[in-house]
C-alpha atoms as a PDB file:
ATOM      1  CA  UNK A   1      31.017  90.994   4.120  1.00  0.00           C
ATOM      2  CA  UNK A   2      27.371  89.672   3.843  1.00  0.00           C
ATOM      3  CA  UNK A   3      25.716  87.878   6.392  1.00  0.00           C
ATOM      4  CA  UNK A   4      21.690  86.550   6.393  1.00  0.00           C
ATOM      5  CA  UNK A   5      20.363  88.197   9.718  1.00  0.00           C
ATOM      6  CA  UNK A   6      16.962  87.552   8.885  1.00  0.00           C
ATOM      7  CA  UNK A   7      15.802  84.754  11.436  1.00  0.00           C
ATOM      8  CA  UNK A   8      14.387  81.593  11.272  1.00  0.00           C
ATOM      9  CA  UNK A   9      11.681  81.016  13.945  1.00  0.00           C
ATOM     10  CA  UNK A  10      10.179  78.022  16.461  1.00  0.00           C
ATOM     11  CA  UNK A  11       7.950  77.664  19.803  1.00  0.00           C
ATOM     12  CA  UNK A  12       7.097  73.956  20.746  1.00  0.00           C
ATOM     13  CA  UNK A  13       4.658  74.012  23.790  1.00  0.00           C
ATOM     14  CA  UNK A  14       4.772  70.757  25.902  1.00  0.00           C
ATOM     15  CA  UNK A  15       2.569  69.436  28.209  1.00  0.00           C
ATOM     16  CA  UNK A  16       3.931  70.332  31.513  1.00  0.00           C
ATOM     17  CA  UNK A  17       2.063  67.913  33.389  1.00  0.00           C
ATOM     18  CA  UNK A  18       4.141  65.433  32.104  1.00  0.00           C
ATOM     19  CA  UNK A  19       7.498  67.042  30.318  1.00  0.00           C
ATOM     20  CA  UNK A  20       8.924  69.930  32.646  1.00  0.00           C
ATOM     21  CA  UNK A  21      11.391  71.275  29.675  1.00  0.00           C
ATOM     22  CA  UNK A  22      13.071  73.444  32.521  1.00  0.00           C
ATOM     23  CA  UNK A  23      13.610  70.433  34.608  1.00  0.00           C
ATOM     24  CA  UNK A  24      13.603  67.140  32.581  1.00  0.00           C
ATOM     25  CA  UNK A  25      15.676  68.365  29.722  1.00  0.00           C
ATOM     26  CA  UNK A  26      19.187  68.601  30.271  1.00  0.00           C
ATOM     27  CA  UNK A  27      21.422  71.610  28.908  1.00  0.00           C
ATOM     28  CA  UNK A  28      23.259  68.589  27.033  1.00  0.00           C
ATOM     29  CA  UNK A  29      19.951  68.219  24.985  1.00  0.00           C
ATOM     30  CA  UNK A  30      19.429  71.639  24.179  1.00  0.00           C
ATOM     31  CA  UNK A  31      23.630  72.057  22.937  1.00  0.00           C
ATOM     32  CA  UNK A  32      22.260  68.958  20.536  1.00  0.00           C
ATOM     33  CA  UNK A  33      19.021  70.210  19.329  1.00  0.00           C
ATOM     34  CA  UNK A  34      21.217  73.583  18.551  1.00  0.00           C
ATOM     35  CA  UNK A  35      23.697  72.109  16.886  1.00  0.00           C
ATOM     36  CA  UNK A  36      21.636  70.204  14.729  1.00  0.00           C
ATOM     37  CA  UNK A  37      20.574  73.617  12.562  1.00  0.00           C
ATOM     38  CA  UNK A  38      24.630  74.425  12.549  1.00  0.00           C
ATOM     39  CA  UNK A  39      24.784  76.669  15.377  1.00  0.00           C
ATOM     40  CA  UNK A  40      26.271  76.585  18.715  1.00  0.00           C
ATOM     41  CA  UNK A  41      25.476  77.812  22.192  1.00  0.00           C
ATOM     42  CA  UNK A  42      27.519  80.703  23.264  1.00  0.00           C
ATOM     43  CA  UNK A  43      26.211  81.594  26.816  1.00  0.00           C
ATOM     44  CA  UNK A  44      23.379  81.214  29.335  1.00  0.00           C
ATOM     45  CA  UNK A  45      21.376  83.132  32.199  1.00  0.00           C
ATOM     46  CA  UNK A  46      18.668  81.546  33.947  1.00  0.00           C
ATOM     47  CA  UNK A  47      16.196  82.161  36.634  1.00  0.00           C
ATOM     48  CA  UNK A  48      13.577  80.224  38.009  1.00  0.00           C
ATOM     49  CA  UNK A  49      11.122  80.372  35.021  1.00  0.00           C
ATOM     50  CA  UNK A  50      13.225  80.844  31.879  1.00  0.00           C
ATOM     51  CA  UNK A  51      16.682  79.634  30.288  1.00  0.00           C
ATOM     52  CA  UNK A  52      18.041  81.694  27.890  1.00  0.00           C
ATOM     53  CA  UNK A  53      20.922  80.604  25.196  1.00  0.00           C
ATOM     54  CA  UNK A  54      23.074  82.895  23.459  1.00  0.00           C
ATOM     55  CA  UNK A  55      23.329  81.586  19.948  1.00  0.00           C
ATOM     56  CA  UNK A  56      26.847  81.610  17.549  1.00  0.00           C
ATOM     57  CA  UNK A  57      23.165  82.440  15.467  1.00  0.00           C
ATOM     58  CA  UNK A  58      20.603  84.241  17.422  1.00  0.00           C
ATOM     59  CA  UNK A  59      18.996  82.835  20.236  1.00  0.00           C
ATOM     60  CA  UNK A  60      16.852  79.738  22.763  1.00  0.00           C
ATOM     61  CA  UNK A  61      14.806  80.318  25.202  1.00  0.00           C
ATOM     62  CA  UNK A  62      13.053  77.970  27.548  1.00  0.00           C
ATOM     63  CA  UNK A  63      10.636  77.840  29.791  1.00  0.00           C
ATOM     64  CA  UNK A  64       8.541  75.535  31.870  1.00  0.00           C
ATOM     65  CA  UNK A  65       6.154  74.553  28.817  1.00  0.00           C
ATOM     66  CA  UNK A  66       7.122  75.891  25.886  1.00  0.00           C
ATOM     67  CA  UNK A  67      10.894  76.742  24.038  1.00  0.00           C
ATOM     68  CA  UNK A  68      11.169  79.294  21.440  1.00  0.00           C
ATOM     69  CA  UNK A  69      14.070  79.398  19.178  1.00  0.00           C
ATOM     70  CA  UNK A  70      15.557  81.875  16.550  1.00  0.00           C
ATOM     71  CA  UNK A  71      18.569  81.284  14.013  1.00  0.00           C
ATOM     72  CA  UNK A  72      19.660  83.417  11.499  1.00  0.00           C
ATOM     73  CA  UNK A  73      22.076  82.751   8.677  1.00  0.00           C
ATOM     74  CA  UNK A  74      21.979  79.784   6.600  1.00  0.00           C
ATOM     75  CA  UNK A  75      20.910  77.324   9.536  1.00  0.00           C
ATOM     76  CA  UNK A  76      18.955  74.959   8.940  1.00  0.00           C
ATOM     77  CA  UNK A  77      16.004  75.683  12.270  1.00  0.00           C
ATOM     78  CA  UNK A  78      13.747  72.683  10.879  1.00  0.00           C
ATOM     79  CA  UNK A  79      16.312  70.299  11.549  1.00  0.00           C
ATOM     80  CA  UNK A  80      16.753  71.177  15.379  1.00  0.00           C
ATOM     81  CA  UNK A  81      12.426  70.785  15.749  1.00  0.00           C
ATOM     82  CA  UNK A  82      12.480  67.754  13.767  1.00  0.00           C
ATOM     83  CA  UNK A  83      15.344  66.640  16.445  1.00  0.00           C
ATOM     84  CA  UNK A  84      13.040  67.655  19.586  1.00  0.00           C
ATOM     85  CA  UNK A  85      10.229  65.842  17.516  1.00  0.00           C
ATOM     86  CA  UNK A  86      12.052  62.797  17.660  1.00  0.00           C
ATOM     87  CA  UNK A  87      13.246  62.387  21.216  1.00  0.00           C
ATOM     88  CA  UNK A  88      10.105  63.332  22.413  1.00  0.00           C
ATOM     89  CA  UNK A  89       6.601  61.423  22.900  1.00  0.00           C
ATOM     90  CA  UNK A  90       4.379  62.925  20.666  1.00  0.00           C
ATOM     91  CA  UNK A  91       1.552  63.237  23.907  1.00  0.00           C
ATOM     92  CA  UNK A  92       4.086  65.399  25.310  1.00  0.00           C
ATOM     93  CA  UNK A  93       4.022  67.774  21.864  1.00  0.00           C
ATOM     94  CA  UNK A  94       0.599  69.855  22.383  1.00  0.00           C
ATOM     95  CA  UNK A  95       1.641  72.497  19.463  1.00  0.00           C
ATOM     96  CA  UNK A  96       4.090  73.295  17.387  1.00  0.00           C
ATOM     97  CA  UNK A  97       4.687  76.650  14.935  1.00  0.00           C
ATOM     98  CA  UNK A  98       7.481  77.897  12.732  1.00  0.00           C
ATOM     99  CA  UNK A  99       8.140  81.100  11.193  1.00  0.00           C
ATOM    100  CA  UNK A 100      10.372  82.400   8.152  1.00  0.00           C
ATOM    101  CA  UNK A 101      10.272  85.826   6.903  1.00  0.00           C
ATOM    102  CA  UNK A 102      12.021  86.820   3.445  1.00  0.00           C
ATOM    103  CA  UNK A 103      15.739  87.232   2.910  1.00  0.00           C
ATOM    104  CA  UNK A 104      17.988  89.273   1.351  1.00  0.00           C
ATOM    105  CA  UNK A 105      19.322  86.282  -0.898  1.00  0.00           C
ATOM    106  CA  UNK A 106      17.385  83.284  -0.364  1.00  0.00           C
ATOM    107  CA  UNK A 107      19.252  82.013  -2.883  1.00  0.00           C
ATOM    108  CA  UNK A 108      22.307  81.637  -0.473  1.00  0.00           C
ATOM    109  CA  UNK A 109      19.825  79.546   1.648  1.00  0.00           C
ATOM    110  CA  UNK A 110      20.204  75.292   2.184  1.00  0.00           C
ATOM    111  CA  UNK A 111      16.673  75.390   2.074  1.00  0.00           C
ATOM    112  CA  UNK A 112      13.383  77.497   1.267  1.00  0.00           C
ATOM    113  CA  UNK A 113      10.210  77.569   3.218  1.00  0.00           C
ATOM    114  CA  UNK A 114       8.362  74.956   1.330  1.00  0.00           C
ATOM    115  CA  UNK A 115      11.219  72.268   1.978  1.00  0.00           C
ATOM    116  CA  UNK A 116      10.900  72.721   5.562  1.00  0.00           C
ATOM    117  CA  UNK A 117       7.197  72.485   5.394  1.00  0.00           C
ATOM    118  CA  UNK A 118       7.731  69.302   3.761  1.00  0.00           C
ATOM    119  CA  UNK A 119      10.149  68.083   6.433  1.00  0.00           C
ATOM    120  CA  UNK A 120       7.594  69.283   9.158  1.00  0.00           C
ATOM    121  CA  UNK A 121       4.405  67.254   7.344  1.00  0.00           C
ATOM    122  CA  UNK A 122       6.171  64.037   8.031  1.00  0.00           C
ATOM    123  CA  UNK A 123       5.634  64.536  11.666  1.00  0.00           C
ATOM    124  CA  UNK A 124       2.576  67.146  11.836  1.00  0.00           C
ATOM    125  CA  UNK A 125      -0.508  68.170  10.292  1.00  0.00           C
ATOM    126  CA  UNK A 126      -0.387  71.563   9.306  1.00  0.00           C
ATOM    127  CA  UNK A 127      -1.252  74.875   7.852  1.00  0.00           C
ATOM    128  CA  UNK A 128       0.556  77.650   6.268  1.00  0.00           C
ATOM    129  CA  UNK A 129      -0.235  80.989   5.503  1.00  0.00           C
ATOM    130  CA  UNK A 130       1.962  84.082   4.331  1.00  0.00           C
ATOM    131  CA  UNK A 131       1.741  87.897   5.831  1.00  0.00           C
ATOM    132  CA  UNK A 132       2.676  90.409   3.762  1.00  0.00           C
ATOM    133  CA  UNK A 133       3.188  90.511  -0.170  1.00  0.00           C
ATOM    134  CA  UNK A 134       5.215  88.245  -2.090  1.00  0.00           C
ATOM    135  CA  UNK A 135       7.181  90.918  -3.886  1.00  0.00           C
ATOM    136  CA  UNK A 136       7.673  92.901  -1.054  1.00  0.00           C
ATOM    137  CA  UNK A 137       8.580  91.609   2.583  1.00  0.00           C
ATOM    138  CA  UNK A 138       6.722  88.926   4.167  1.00  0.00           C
ATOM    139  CA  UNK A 139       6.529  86.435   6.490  1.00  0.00           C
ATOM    140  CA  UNK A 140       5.460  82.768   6.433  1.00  0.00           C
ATOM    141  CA  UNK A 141       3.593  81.216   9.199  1.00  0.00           C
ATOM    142  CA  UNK A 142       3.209  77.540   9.422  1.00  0.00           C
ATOM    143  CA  UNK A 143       1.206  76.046  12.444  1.00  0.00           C
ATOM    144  CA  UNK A 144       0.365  72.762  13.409  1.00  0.00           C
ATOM    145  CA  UNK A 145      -3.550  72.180  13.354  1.00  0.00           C
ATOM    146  CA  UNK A 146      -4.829  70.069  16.097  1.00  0.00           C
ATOM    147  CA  UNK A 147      -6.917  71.236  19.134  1.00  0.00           C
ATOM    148  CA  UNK A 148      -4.756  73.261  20.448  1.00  0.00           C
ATOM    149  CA  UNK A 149      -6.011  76.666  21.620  1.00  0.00           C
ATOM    150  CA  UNK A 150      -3.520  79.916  22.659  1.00  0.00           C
ATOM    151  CA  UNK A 151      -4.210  81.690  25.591  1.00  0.00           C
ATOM    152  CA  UNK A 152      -5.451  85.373  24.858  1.00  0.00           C
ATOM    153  CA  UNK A 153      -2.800  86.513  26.649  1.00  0.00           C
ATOM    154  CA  UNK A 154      -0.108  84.412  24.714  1.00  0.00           C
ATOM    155  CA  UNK A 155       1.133  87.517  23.154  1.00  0.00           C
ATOM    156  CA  UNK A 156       4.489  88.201  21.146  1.00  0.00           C
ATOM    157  CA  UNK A 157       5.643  91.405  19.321  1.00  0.00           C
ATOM    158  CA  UNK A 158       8.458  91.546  16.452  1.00  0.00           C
ATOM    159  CA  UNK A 159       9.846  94.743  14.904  1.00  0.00           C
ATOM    160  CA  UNK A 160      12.268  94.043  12.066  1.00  0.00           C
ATOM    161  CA  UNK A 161      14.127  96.956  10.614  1.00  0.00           C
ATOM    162  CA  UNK A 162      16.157  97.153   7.232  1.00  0.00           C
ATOM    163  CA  UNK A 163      19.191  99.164   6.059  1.00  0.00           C
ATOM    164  CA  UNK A 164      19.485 101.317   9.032  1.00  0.00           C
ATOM    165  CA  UNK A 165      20.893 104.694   8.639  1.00  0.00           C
ATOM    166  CA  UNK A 166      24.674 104.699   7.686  1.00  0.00           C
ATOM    167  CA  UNK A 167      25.595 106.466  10.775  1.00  0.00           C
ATOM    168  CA  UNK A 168      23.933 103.628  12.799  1.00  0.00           C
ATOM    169  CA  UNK A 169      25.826 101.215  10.521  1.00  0.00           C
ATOM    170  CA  UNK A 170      28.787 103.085  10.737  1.00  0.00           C
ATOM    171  CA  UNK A 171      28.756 102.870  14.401  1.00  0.00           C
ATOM    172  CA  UNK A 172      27.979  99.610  14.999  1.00  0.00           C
ATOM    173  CA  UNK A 173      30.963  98.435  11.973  1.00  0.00           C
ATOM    174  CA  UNK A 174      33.624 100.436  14.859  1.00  0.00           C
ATOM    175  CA  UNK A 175      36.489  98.417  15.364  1.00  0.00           C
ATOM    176  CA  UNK A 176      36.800  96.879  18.764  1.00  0.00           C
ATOM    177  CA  UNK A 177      33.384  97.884  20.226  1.00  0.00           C
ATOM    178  CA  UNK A 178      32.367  96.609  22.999  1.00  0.00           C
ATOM    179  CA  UNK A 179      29.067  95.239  25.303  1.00  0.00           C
ATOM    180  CA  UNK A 180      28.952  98.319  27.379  1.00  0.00           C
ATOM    181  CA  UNK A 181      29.056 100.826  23.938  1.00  0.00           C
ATOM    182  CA  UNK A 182      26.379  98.582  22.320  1.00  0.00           C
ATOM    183  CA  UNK A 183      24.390  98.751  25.160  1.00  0.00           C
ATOM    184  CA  UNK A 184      24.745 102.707  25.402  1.00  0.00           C
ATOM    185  CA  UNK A 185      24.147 103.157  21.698  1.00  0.00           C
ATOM    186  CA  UNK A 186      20.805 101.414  21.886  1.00  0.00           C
ATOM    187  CA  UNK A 187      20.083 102.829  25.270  1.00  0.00           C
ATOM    188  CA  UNK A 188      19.598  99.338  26.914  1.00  0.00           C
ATOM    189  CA  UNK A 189      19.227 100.744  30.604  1.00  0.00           C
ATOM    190  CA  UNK A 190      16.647 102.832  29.395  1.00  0.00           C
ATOM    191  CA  UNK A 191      14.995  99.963  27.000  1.00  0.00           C
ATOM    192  CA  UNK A 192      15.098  97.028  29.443  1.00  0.00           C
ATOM    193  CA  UNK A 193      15.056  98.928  32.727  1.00  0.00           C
ATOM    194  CA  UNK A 194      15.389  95.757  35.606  1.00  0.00           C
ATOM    195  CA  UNK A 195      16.278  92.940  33.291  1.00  0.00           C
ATOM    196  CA  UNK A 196      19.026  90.735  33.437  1.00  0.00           C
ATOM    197  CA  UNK A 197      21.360  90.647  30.378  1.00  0.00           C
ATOM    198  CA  UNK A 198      23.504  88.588  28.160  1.00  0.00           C
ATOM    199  CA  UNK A 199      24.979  89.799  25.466  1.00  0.00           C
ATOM    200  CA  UNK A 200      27.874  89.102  22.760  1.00  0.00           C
ATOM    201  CA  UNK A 201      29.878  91.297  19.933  1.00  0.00           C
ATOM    202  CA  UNK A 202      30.730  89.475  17.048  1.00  0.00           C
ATOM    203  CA  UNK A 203      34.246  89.569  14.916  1.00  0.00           C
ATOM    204  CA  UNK A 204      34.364  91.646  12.887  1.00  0.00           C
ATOM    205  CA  UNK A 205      30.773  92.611  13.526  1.00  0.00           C
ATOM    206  CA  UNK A 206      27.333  91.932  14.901  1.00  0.00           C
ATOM    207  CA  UNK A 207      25.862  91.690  17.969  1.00  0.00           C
ATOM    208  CA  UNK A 208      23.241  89.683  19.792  1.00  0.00           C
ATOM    209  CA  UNK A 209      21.246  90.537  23.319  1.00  0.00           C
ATOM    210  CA  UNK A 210      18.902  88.420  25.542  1.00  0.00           C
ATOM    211  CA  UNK A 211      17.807  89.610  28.317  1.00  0.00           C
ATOM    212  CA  UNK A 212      15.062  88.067  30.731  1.00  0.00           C
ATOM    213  CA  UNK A 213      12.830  89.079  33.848  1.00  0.00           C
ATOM    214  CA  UNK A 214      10.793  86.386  35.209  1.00  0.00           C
ATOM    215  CA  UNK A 215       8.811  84.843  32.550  1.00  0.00           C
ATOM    216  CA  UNK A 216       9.683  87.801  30.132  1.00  0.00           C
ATOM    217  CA  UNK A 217      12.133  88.208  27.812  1.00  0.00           C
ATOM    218  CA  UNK A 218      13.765  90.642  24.862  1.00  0.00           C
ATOM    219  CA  UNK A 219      16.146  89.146  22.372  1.00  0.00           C
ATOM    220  CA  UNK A 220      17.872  91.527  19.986  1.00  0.00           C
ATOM    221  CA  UNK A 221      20.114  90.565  16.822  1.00  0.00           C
ATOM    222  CA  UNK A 222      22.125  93.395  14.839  1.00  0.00           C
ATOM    223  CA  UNK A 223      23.541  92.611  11.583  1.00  0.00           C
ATOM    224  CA  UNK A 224      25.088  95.678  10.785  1.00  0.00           C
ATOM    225  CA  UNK A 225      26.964  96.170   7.388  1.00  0.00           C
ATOM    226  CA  UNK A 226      25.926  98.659   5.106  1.00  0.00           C
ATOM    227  CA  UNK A 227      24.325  96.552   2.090  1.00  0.00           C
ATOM    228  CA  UNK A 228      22.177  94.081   4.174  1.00  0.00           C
ATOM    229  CA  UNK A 229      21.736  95.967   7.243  1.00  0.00           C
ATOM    230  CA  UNK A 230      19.218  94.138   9.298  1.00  0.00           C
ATOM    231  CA  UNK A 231      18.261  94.350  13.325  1.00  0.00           C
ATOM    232  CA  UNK A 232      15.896  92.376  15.251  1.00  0.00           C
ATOM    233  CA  UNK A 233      13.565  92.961  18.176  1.00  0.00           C
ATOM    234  CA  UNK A 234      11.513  90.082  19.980  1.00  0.00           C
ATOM    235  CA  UNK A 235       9.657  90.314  23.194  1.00  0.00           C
ATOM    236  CA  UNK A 236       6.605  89.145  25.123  1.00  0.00           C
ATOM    237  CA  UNK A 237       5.684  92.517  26.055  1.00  0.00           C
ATOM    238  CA  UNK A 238       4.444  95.458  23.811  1.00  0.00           C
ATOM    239  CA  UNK A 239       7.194  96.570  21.765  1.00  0.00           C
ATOM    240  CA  UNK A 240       5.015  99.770  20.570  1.00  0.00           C
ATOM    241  CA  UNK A 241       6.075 101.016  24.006  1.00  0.00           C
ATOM    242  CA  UNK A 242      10.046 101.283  22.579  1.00  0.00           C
ATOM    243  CA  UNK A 243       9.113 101.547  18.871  1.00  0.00           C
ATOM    244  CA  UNK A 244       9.554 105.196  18.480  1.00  0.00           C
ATOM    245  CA  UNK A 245      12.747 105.454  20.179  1.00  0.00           C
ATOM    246  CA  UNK A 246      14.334 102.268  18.346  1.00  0.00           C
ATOM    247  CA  UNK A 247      13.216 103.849  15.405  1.00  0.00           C
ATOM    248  CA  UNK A 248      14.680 107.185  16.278  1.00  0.00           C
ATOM    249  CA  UNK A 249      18.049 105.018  16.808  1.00  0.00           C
ATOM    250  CA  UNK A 250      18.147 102.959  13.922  1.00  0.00           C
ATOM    251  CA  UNK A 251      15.901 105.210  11.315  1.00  0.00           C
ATOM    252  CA  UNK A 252      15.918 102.528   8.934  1.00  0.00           C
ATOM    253  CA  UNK A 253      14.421 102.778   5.380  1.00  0.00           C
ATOM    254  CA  UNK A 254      12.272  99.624   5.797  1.00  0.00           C
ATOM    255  CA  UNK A 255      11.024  98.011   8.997  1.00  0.00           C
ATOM    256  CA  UNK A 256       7.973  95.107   9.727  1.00  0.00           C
ATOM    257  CA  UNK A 257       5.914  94.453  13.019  1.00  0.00           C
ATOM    258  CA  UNK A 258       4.536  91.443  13.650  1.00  0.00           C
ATOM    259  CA  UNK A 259       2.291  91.078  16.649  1.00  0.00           C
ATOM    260  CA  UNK A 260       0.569  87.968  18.400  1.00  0.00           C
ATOM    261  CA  UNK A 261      -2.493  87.958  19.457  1.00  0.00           C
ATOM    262  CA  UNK A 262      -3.063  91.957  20.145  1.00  0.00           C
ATOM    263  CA  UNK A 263      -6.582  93.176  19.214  1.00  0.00           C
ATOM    264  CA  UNK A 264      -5.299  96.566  19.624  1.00  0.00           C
ATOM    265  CA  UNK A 265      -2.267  96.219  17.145  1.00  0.00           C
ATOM    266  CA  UNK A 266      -3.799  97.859  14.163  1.00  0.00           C
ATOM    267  CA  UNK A 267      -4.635 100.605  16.135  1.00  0.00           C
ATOM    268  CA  UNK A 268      -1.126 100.938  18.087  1.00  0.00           C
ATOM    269  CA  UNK A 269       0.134 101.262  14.686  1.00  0.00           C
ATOM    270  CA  UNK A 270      -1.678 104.376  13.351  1.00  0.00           C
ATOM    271  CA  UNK A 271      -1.010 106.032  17.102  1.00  0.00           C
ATOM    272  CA  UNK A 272       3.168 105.046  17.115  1.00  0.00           C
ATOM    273  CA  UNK A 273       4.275 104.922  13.937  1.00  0.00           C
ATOM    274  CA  UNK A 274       4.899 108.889  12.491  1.00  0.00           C
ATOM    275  CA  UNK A 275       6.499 110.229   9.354  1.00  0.00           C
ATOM    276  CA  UNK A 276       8.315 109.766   7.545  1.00  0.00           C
ATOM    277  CA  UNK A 277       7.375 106.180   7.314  1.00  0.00           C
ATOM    278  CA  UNK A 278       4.077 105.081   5.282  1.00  0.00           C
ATOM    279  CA  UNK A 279       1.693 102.048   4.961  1.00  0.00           C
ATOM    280  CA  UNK A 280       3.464  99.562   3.026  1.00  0.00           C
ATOM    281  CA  UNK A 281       1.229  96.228   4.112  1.00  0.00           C
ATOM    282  CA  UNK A 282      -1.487  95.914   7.071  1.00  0.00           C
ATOM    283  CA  UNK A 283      -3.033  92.387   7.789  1.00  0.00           C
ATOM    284  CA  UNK A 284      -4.401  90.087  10.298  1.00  0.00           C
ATOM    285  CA  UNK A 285      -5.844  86.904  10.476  1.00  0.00           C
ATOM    286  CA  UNK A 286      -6.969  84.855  13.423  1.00  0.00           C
ATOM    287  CA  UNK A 287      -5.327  81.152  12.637  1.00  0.00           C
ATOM    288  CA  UNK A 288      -7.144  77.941  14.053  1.00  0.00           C
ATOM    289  CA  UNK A 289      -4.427  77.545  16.849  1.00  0.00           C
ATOM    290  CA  UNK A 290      -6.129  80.927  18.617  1.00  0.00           C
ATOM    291  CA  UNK A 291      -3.375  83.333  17.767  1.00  0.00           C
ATOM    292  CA  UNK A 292      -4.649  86.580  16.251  1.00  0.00           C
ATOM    293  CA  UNK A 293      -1.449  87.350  13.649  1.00  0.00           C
ATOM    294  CA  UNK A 294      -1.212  90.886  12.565  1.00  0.00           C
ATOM    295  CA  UNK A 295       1.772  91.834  10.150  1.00  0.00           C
ATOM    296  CA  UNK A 296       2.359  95.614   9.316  1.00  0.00           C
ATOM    297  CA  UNK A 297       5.071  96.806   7.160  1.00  0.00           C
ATOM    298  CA  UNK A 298       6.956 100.501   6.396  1.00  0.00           C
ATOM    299  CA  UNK A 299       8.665 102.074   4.138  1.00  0.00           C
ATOM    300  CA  UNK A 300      10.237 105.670   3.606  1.00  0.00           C
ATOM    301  CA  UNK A 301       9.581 106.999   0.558  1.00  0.00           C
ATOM    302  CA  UNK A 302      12.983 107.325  -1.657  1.00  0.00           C
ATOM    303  CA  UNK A 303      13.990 110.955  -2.581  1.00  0.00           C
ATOM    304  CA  UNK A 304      17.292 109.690  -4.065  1.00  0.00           C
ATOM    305  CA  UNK A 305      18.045 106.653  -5.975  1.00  0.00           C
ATOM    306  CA  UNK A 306      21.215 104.651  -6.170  1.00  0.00           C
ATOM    307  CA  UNK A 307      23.719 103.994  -8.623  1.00  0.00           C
ATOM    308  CA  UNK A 308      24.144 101.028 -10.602  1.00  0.00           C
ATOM    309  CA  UNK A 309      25.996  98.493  -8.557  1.00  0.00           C
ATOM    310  CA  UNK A 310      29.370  97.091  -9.671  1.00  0.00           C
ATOM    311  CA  UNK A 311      29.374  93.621  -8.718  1.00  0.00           C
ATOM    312  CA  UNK A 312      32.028  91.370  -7.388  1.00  0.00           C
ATOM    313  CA  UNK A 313      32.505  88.532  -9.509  1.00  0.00           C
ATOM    314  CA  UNK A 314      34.973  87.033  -7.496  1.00  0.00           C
ATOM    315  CA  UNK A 315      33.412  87.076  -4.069  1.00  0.00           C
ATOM    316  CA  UNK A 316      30.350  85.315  -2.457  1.00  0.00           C
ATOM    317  CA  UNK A 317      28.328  86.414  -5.151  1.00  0.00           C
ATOM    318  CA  UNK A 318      25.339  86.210  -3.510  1.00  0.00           C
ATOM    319  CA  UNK A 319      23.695  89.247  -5.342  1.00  0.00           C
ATOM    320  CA  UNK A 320      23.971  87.637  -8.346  1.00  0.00           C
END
């Protein structure tokens, strides 16, 4: 069965000084703005500086001046900003930025990158950039351009990792699984030592993870099946801390980082990342918002190929 776990991305920050998003904006609101992109809200946690949403597709979190939001599948993200756009004063907006990286079959997708750009200039001045090379994986980074300046500290990590190892795929395609064996297989005690966690198995497969400790937060998406593998990592802390043993978990042939603003990332990279991976792509560029955006991605090199594939002419036909 395929499904499109490569995610959509959003942060809006707000003025806080005169939008509290934690405690102007009703849970109502947010259950809108989701389902605007097609998805739904599954589940919640919460603590005094961050809401978190569990996502039918992926994930919401919000905080005080800023909400991030990730969809995977064939939602439509653009629409659910372009919602928050327009129930908002624009004073209140301060900076807005929206990611896309590559899929498996964009051409199962309602929309590409350039239509939601287009969508997005009707409301914002932007710029747009692409990480990574356009044969090859990549990401897309559009930001609004105004005065708006990132904190140093501002920093997010991604680590993306394709067509894990059939026995992780294997595992994680068990029949009946459940929270507890998810979180043992991926060692989430170990990973997320103190956090608070909320997390969902899909039928017949999948499984998504948020978990949040004061104004931090991981968010993990698993899209499992042996074809279009695909499991995601997000955090505000340094993900090069766990890299080695998700990679050890998952060993998947592919796998990107992303990092925001991290002067140390391309060296993290040379220090963390062991064989048998090499160098696929390496870049960075500071964007006018302030963020420093570094993009890194890995490969294994192939020591056996496949076999010609016999497509299914009769299914979703996606491949073809």
């Amino acid at each position: 069965m395929f499904f499109e776990g490569s995610e959509k991305k959003a942060e809006v920050v707000v003025d806080n000084t005169k939008l509290s998003l934690l405690n102007d904006i009703s849970n109502t609101f947010w259950q809108e703005l989701v389902e605007c992109c097609n998805a739904q809200i599954l589940s919640s946690i919460e603590n005094e500086h961050c809401k978190a949403f569990l996502l039918s597709e992926s994930s919401l979190f919000v905080w005080d001046d800023r909400f991030l939001i990730l969809t995977c599948g064939v939602t439509q993200l653009v629409n659910s900003i372009e919602y928050f756009i327009q129930n908002t004063q624009p004073e209140d907006i301060l900076h807005v930025t929206y990611q896309r990286k590559n899929e498996y079959f964009s051409n199962a997708q309602l929309t590409s990158f350039g239509d939601d750009i287009k969508l997005l200039s009707k409301y914002l001045t932007g710029k747009a950039y692409r990480f990574g090379e356009i044969y090859s994986h990549h990401n897309y980074v559009f930001h609004q351009d105004n005065e708006f300046q990132a904190e140093p500290d501002d920093t997010t990590y991604e680590l993306l990792a394709y067509q894990i190892s059939e026995y992780a795929s294997k595992k994680l395609t068990t029949k009946g699984l459940s929270t507890q064996e998810i979180r043992d297989f991926f060692c989430i005690n170990e990973l997320l030592p103190g956090f608070e966690i909320d997390d969902f198995v899909f039928d017949p497969y999948g499984y998504s993870l948020n978990a949040i400790k004061g104004t931090d937060y991981y968010t993990i998406h698993v899209t499992p099946q042996a074809g279009s593998s695909y499991v995601s990592f997000e955090s505000n802390l340094d993900l090069f801390t766990i890299a080695s043993k998700i990679l050890d978990i998952l060993s998947p042939s592919s796998f990107d980082l992303l990092g925001f603003n991290d002067p140390q990332f391309s060296k993290k990279v040379t220090t963390t990342i062991k064989s048998p991976y090499i160098s696929n792509s390496l870049v960075s560029k500071t964007l006018d918002n302030g963020y420093l955006v570094c993009f890194a991605s890995f490969i294994t090199p192939e020591t056996q190929y496949s076999t010609p594939l016999a497509l299914d002419l009769t299914g979703e036909n996606h491949a073809l």
